[in-house]
ModelCIF file with pLDDT and N, C-alpha, C, O atoms, coordinates in Angstrom:
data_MODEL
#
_entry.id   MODEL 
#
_entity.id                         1 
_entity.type                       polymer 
_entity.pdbx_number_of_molecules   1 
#
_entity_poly.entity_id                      1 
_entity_poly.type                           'polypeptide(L)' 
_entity_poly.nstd_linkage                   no 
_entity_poly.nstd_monomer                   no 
_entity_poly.pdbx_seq_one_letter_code       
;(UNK)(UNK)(UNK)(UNK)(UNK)(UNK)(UNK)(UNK)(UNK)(UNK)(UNK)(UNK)(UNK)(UNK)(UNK)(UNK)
(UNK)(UNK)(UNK)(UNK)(UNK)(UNK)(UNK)(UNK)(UNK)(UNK)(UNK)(UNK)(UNK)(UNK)(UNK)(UNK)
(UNK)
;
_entity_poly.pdbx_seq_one_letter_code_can   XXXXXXXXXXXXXXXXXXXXXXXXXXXXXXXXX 
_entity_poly.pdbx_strand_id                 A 
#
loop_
_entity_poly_seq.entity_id 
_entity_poly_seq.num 
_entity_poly_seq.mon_id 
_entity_poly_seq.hetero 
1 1  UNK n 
1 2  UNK n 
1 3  UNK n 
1 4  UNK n 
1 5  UNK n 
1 6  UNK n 
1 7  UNK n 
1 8  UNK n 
1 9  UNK n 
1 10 UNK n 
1 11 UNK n 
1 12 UNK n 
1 13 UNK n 
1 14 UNK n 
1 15 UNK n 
1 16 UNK n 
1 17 UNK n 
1 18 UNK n 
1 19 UNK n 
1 20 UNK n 
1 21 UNK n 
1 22 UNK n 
1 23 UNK n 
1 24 UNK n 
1 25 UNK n 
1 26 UNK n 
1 27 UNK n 
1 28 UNK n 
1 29 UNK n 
1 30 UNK n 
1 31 UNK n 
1 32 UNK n 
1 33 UNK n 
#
_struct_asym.id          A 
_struct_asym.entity_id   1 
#
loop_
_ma_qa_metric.id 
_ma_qa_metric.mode 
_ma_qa_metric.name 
_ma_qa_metric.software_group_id 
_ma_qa_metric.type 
1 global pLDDT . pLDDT 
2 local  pLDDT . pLDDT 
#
_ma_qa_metric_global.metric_id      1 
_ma_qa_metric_global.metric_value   87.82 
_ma_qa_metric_global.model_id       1 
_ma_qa_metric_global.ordinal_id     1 
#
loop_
_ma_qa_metric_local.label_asym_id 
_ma_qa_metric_local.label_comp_id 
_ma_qa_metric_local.label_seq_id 
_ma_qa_metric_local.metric_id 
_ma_qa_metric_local.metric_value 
_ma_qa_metric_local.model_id 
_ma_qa_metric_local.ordinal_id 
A UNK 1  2 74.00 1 1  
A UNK 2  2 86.00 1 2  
A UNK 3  2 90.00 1 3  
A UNK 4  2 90.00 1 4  
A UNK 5  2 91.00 1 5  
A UNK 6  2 93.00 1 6  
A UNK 7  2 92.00 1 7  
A UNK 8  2 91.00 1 8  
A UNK 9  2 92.00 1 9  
A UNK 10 2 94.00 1 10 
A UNK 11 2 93.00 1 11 
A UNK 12 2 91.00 1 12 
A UNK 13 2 91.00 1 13 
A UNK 14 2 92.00 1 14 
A UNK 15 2 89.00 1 15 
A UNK 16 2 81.00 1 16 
A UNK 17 2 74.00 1 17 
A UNK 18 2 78.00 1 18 
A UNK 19 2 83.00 1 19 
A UNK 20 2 92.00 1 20 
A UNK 21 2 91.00 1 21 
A UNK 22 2 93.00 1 22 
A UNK 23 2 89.00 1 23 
A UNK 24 2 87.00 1 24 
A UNK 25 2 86.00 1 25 
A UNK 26 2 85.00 1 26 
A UNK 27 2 85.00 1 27 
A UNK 28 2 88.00 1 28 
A UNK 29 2 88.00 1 29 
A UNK 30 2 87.00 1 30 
A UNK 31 2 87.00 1 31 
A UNK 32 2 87.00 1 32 
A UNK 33 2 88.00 1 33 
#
loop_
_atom_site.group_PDB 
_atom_site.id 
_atom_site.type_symbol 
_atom_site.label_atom_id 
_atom_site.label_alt_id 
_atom_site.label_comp_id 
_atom_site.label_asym_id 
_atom_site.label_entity_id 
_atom_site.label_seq_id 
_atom_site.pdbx_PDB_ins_code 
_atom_site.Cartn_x 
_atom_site.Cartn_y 
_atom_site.Cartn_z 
_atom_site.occupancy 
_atom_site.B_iso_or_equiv 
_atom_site.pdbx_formal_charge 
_atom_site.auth_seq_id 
_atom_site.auth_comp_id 
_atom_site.auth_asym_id 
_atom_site.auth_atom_id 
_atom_site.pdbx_PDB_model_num 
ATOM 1   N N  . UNK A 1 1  ? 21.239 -36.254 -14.187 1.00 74.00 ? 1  UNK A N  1 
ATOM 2   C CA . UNK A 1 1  ? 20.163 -37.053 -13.591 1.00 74.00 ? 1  UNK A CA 1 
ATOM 3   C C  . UNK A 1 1  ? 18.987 -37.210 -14.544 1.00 74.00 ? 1  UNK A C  1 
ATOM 4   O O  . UNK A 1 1  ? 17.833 -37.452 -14.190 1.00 74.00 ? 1  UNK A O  1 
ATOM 5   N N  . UNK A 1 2  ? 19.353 -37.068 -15.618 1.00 86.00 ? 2  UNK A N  1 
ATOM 6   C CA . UNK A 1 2  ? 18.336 -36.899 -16.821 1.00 86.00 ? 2  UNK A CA 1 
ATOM 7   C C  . UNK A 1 2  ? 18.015 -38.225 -17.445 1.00 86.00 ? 2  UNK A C  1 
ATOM 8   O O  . UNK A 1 2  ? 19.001 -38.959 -17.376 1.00 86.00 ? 2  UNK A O  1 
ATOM 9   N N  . UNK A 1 3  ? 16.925 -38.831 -18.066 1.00 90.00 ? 3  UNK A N  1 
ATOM 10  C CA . UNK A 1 3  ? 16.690 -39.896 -18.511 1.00 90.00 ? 3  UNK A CA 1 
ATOM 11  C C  . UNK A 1 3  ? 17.507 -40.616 -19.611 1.00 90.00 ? 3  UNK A C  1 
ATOM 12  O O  . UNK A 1 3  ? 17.326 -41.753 -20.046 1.00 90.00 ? 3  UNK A O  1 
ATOM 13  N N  . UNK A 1 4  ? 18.447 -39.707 -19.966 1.00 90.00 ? 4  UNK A N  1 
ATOM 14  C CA . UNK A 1 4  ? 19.270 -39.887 -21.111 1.00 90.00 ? 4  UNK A CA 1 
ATOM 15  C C  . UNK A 1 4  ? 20.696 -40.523 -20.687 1.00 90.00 ? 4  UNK A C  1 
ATOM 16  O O  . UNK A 1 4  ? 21.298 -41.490 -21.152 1.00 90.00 ? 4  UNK A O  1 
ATOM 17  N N  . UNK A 1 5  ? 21.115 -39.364 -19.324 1.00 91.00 ? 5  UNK A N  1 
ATOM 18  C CA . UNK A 1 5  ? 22.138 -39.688 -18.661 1.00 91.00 ? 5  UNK A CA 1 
ATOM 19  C C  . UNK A 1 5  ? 21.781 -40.652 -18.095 1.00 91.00 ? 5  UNK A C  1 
ATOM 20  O O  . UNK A 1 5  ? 22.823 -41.306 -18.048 1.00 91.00 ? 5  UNK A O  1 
ATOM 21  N N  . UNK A 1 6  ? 20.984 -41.263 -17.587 1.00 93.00 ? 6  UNK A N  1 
ATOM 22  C CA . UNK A 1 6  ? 20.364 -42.492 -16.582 1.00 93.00 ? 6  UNK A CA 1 
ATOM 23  C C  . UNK A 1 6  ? 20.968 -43.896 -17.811 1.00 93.00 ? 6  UNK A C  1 
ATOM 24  O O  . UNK A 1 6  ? 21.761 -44.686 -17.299 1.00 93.00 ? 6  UNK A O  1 
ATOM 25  N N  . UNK A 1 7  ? 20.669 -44.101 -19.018 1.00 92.00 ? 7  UNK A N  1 
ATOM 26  C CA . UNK A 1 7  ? 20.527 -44.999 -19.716 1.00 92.00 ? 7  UNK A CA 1 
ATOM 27  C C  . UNK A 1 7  ? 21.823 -45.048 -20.118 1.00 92.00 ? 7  UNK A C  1 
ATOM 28  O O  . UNK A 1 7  ? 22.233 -46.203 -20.241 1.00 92.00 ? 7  UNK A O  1 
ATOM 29  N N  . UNK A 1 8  ? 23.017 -43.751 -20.493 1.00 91.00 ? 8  UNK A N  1 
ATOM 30  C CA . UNK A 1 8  ? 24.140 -44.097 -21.138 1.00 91.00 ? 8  UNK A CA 1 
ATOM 31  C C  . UNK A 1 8  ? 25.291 -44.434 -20.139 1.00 91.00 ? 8  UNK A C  1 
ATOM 32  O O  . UNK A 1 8  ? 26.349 -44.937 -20.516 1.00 91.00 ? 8  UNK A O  1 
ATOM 33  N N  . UNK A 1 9  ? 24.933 -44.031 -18.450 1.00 92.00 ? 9  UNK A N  1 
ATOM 34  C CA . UNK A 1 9  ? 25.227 -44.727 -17.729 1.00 92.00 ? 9  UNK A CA 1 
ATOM 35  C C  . UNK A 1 9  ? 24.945 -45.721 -17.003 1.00 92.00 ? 9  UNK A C  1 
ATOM 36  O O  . UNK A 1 9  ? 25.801 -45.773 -16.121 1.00 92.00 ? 9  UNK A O  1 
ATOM 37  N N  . UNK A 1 10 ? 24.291 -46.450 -16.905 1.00 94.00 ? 10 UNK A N  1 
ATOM 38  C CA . UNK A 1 10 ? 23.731 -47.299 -16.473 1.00 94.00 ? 10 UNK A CA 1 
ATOM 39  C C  . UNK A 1 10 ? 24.078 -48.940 -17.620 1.00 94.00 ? 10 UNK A C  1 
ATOM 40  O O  . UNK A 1 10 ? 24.374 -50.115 -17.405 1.00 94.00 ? 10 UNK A O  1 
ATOM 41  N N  . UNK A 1 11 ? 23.892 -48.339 -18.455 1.00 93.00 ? 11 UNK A N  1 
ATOM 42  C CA . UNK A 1 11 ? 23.920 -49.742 -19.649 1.00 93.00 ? 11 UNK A CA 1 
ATOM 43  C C  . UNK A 1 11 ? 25.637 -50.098 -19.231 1.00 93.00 ? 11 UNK A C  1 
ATOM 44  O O  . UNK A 1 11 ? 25.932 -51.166 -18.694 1.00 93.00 ? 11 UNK A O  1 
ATOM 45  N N  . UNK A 1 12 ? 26.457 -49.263 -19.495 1.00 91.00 ? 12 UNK A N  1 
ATOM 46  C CA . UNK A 1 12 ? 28.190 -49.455 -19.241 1.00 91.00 ? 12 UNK A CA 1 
ATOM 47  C C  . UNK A 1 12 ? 28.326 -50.054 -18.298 1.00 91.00 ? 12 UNK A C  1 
ATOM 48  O O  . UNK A 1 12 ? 28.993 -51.084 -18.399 1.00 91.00 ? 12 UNK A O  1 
ATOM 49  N N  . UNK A 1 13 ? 27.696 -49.642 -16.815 1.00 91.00 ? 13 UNK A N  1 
ATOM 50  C CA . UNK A 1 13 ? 27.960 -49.834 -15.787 1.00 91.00 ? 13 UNK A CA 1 
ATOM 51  C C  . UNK A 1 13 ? 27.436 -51.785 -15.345 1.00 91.00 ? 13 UNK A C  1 
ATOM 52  O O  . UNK A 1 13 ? 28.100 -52.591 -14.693 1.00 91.00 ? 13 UNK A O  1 
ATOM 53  N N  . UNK A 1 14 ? 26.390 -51.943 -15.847 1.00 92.00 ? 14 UNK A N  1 
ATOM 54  C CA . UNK A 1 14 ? 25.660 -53.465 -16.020 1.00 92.00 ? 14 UNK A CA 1 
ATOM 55  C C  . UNK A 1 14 ? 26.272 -54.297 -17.152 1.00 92.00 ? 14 UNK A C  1 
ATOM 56  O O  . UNK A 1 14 ? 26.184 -55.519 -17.031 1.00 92.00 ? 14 UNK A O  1 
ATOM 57  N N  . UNK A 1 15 ? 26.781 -53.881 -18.057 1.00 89.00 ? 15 UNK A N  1 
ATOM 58  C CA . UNK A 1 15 ? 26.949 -54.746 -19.904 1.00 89.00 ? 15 UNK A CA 1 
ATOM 59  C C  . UNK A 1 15 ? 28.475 -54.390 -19.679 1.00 89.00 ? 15 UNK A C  1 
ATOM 60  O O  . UNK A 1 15 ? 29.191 -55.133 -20.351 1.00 89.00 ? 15 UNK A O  1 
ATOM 61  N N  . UNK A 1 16 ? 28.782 -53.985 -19.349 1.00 81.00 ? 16 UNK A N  1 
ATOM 62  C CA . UNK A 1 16 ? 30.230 -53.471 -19.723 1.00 81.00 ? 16 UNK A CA 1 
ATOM 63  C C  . UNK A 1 16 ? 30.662 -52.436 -20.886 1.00 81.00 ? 16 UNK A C  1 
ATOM 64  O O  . UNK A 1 16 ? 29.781 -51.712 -21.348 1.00 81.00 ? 16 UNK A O  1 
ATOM 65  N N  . UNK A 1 17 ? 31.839 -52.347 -21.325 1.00 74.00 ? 17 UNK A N  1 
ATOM 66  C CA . UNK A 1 17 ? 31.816 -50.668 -21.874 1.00 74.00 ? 17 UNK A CA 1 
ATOM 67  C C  . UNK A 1 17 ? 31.179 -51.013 -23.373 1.00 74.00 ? 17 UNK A C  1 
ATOM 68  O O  . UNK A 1 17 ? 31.597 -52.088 -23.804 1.00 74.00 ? 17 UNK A O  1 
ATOM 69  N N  . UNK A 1 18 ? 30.228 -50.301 -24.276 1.00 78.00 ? 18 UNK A N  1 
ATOM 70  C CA . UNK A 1 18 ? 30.058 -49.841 -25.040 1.00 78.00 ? 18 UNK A CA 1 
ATOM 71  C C  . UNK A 1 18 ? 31.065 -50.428 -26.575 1.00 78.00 ? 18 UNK A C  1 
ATOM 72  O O  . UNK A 1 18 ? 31.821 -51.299 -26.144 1.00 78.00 ? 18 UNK A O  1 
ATOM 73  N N  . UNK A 1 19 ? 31.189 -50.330 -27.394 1.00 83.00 ? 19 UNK A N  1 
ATOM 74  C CA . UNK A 1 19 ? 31.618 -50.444 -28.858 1.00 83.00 ? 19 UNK A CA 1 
ATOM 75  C C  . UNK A 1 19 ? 31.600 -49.388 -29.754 1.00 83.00 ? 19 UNK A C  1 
ATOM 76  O O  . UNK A 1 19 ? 32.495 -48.551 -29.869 1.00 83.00 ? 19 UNK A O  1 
ATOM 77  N N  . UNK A 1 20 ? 30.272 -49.453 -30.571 1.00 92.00 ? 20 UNK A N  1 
ATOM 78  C CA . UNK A 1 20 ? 30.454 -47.795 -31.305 1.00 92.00 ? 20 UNK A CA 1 
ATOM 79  C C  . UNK A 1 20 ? 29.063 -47.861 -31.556 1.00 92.00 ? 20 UNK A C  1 
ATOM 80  O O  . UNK A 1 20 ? 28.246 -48.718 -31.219 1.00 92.00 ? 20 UNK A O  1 
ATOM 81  N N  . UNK A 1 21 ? 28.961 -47.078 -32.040 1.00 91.00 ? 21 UNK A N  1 
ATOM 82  C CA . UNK A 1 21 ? 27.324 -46.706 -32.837 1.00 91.00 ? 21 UNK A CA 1 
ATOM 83  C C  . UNK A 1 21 ? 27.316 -45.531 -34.031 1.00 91.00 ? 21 UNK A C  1 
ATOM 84  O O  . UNK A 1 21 ? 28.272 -45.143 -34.703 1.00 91.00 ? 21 UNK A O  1 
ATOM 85  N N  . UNK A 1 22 ? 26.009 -45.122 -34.069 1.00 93.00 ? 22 UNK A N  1 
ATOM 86  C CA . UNK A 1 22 ? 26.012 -43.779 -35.095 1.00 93.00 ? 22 UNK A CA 1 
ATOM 87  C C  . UNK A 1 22 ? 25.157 -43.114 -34.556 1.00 93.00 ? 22 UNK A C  1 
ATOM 88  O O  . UNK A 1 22 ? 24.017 -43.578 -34.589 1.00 93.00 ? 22 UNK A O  1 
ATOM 89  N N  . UNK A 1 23 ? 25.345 -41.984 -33.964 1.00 89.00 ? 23 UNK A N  1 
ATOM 90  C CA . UNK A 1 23 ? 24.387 -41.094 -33.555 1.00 89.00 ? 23 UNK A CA 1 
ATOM 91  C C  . UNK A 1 23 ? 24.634 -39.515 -34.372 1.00 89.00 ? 23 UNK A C  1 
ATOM 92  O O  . UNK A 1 23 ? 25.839 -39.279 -34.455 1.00 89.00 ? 23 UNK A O  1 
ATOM 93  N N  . UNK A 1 24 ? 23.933 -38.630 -34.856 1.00 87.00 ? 24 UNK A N  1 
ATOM 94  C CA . UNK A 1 24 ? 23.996 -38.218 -35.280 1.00 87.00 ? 24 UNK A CA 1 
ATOM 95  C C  . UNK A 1 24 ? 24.927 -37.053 -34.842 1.00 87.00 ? 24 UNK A C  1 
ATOM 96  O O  . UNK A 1 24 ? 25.383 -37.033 -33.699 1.00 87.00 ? 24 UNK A O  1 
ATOM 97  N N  . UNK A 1 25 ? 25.173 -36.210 -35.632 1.00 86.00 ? 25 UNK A N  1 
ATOM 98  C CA . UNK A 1 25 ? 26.642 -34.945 -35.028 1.00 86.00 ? 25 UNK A CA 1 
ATOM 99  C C  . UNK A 1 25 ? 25.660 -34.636 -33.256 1.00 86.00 ? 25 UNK A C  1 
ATOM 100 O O  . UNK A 1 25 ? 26.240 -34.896 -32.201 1.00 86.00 ? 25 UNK A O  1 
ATOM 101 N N  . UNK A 1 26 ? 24.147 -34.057 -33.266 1.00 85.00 ? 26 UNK A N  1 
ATOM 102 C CA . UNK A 1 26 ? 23.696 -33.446 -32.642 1.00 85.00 ? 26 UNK A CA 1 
ATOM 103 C C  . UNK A 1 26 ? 23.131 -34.437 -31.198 1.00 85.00 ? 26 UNK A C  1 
ATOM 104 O O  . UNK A 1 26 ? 22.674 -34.101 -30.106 1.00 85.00 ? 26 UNK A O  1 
ATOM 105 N N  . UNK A 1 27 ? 23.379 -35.569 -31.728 1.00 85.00 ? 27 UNK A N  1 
ATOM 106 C CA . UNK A 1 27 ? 22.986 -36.610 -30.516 1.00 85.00 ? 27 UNK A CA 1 
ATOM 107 C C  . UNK A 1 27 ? 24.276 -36.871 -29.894 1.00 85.00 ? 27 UNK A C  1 
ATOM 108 O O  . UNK A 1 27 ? 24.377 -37.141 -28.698 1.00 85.00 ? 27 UNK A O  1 
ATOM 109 N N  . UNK A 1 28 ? 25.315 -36.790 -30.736 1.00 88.00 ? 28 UNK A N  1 
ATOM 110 C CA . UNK A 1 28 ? 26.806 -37.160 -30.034 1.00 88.00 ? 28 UNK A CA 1 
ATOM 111 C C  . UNK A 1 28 ? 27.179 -35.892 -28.872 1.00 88.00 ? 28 UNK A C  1 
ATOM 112 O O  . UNK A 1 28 ? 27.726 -36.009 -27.775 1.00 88.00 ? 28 UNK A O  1 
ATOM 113 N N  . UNK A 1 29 ? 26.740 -34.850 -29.455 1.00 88.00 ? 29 UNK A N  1 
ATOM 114 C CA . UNK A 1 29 ? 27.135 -33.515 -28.697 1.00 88.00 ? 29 UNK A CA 1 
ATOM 115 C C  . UNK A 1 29 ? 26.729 -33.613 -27.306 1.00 88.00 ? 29 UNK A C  1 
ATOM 116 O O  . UNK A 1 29 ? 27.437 -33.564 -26.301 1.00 88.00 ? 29 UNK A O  1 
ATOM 117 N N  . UNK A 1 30 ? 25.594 -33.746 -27.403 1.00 87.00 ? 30 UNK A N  1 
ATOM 118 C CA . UNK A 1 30 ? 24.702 -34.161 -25.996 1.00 87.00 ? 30 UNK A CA 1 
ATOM 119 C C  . UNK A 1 30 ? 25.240 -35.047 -25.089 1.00 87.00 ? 30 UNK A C  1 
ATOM 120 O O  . UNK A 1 30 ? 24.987 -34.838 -23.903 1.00 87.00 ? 30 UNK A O  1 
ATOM 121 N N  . UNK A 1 31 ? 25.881 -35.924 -25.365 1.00 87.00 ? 31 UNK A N  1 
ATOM 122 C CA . UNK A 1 31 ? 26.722 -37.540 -24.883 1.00 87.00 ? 31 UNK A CA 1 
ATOM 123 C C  . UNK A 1 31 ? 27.633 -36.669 -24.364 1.00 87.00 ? 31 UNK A C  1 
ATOM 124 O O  . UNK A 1 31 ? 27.771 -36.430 -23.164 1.00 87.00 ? 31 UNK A O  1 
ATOM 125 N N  . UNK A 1 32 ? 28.171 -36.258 -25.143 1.00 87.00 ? 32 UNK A N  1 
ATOM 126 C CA . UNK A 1 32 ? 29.750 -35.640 -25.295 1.00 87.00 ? 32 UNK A CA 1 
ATOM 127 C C  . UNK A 1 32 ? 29.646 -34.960 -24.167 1.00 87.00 ? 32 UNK A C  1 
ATOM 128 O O  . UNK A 1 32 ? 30.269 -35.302 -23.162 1.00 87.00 ? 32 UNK A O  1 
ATOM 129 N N  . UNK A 1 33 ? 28.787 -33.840 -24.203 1.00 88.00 ? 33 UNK A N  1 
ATOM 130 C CA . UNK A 1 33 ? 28.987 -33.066 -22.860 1.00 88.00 ? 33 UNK A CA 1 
ATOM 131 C C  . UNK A 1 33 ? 28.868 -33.484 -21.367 1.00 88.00 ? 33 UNK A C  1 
ATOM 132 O O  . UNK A 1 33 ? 29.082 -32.662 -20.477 1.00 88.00 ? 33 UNK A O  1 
#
């Protein structure tokens, strides 16, 4: 319910799925979990 989780779900859910990006090892981890 976090502002982070709010945005990486929310964008998918409106735009449709995602492509790729570059987030760093320590920003992916965060996603990841």
């Amino acid at each position: 319910s976090g502002p982070f989780a709010l945005l990486g779900t929310t964008w998918p859910e409106v735009y449709g799925p995602k492509g790729y990006g570059f987030p760093t090892d320590r920003h992916f981890r965060v996603a990841e979990k």
